[in-house]
C-alpha atoms as a PDB file:
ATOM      1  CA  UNK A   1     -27.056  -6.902 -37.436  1.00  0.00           C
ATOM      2  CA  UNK A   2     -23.993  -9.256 -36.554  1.00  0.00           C
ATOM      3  CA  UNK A   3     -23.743 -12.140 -38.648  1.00  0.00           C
ATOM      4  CA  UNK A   4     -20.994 -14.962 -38.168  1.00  0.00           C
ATOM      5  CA  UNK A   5     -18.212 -15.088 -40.662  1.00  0.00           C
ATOM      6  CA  UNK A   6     -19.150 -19.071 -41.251  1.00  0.00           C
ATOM      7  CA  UNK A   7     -22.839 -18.440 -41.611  1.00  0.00           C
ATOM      8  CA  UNK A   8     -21.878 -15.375 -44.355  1.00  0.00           C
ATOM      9  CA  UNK A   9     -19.609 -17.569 -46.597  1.00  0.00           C
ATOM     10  CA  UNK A  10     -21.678 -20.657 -46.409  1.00  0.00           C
ATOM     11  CA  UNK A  11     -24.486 -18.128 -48.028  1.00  0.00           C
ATOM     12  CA  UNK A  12     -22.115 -16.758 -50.206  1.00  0.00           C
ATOM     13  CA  UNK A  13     -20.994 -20.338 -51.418  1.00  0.00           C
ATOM     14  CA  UNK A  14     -24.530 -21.847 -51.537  1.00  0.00           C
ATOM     15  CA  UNK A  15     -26.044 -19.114 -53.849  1.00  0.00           C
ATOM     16  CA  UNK A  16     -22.521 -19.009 -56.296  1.00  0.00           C
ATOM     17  CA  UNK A  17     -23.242 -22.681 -56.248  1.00  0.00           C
ATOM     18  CA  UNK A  18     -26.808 -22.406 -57.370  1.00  0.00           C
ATOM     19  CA  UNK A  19     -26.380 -18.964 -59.639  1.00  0.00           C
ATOM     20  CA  UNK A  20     -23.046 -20.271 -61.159  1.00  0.00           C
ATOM     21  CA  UNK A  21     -23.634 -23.836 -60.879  1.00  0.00           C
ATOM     22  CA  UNK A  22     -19.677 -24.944 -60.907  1.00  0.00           C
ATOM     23  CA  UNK A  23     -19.144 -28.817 -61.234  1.00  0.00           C
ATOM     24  CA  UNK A  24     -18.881 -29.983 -57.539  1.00  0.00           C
ATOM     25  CA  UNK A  25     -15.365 -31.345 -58.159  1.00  0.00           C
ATOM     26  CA  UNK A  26     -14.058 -27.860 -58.612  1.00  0.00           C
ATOM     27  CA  UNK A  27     -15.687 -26.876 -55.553  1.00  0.00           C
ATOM     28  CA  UNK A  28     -14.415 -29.543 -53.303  1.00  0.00           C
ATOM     29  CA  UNK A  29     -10.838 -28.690 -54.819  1.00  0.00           C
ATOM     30  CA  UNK A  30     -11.164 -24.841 -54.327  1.00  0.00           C
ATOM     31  CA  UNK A  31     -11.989 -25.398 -50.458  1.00  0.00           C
ATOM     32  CA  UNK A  32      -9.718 -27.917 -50.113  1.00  0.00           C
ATOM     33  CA  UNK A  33      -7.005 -26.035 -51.725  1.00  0.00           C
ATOM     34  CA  UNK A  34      -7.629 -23.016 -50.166  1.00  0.00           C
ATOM     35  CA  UNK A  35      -7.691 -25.070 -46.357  1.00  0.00           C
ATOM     36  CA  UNK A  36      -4.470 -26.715 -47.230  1.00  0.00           C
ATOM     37  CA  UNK A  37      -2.679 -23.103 -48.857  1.00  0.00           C
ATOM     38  CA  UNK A  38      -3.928 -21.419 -45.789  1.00  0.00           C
ATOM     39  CA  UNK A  39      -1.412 -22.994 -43.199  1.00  0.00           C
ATOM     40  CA  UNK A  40       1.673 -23.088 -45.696  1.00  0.00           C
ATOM     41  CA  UNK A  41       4.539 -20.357 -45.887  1.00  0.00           C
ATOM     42  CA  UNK A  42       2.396 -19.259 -48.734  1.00  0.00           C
ATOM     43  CA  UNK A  43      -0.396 -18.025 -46.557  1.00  0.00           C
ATOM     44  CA  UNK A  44       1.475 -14.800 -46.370  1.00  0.00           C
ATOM     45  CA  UNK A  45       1.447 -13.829 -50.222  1.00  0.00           C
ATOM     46  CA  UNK A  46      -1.963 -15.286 -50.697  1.00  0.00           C
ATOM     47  CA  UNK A  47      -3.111 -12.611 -48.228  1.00  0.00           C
ATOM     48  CA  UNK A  48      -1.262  -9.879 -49.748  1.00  0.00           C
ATOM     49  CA  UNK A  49      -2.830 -10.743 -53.288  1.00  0.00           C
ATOM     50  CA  UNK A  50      -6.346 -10.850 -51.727  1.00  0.00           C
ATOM     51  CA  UNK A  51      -5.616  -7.733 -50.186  1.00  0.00           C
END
């Protein structure tokens, strides 16, 4: 079964949310954080840390 990237991490997200149950705030700073790291020069060591 192929399932879109998008559609896996938005069910990912939605069940840490719900399991977890993080204050929103820290969610909205973790995505935005991670959108605005991931087109800076440090996009390169994130990846190699993730990796």
């Amino acid at each position: 079964m192929d399932v879109p990237l998008w559609l896996a991490l938005l069910a990912v997200g939605w069940l840490g949310v719900k399991l977890a149950r993080p204050p929103w705030w820290l969610v909205v700073v973790l995505l935005l954080g991670g959108y605005l790291v991931a087109d800076t020069f440090l996009s390169p060591t994130v990846d190699s840390l993730v990796k």
